[in-house]
Each structure stands twice: as structure tokens, then as C-alpha cells.
C-alpha atoms as a PDB file:
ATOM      1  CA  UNK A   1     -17.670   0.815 -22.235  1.00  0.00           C
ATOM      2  CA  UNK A   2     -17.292  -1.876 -19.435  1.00  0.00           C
ATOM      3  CA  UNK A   3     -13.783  -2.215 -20.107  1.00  0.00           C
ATOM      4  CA  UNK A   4     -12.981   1.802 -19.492  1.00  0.00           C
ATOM      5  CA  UNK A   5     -14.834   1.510 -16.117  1.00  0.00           C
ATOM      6  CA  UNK A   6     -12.263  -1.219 -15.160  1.00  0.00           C
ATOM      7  CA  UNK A   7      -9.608   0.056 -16.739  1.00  0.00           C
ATOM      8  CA  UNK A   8     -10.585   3.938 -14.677  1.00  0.00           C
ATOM      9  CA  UNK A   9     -11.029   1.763 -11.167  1.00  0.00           C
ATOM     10  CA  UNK A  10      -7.359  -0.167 -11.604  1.00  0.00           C
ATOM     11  CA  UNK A  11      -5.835   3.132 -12.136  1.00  0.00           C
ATOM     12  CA  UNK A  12      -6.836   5.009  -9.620  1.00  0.00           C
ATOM     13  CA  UNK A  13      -6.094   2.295  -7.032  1.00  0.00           C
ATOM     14  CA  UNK A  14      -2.378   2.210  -8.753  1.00  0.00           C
ATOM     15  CA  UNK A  15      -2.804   5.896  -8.258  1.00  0.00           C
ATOM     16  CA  UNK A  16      -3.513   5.620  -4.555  1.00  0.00           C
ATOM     17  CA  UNK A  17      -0.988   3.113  -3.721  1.00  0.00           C
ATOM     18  CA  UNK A  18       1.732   5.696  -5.141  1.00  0.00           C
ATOM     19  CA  UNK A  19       0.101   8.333  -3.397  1.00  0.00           C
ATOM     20  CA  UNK A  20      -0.136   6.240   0.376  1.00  0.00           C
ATOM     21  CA  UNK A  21       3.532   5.186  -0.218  1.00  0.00           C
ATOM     22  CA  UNK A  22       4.766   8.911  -0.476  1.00  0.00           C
ATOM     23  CA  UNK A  23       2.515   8.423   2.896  1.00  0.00           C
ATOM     24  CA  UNK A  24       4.873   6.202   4.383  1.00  0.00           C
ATOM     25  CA  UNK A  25       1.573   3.888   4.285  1.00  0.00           C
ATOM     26  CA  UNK A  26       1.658   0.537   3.029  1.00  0.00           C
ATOM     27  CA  UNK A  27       0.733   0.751  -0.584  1.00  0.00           C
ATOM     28  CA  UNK A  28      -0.583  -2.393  -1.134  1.00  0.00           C
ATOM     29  CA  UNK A  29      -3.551  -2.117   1.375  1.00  0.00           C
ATOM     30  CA  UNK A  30      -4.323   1.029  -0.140  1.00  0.00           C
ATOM     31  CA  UNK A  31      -4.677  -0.509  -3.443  1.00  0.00           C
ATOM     32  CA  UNK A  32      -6.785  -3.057  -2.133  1.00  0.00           C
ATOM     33  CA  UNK A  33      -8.573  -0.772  -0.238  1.00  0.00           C
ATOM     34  CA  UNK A  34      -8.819   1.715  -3.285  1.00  0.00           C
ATOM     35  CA  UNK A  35     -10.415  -1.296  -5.166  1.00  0.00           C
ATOM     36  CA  UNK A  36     -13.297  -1.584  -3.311  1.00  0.00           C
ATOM     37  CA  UNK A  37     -13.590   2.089  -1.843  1.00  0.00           C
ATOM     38  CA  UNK A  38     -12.712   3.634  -5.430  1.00  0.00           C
ATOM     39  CA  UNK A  39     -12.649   7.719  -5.018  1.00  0.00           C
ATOM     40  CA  UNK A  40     -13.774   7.657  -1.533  1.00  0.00           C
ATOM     41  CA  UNK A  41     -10.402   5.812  -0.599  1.00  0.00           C
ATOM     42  CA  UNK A  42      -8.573   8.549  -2.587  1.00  0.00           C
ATOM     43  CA  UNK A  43     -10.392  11.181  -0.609  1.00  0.00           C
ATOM     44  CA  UNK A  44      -9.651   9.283   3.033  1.00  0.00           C
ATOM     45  CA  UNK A  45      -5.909   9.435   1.906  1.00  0.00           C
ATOM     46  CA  UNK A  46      -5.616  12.940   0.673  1.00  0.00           C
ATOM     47  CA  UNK A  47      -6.909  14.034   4.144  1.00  0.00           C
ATOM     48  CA  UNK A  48      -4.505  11.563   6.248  1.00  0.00           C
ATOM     49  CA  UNK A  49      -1.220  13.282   6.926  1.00  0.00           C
ATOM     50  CA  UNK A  50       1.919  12.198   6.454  1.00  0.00           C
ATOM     51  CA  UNK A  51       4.109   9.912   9.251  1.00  0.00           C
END
């Protein structure tokens, strides 16, 4: 069960790098970012707009 929660976290800061890079954010400090925010980073970054 440990390993899914891991597993869930990684992807979803993949998820968000992809997602800041259509952005034209830097993906990679989303990802980091996304690792320790988790869905609240995903939330920040649906509500940023686009530069």
C-alpha cells in the first residue's frame, strides 16, 4: 500500500510538470514543487494563466 502512495505522488508531479510546461513554466520546479505540495501544487497551477 506504501508503494501506490509513492507511486500516486511521482505521477502527479510528472503530471504537473507537463501541465506547467504547456504553461510556458519551467517544468522542473513544478515537479519539485509538486513533490512536496502534492494536489495543492496542481491546484496553484490550474489557476495560473498562461504567459
Amino acid at each position: 500500500m506504501e508503494n501506490q502512495f509513492f507511486v500516486g505522488w511521482g505521477t502527479l508531479a510528472l503530471i504537473n510538470a507537463g501541465l506547467a510546461q504547456g504553461k510556458n513554466r519551467t517544468g522542473f520546479n513544478w515537479f519539485l514543487l509538486s513533490i512536496i505540495l502534492g494536489p495543492l501544487a496542481t491546484l496553484i497551477l490550474l489557476f495560473c494563466e498562461k504567459r
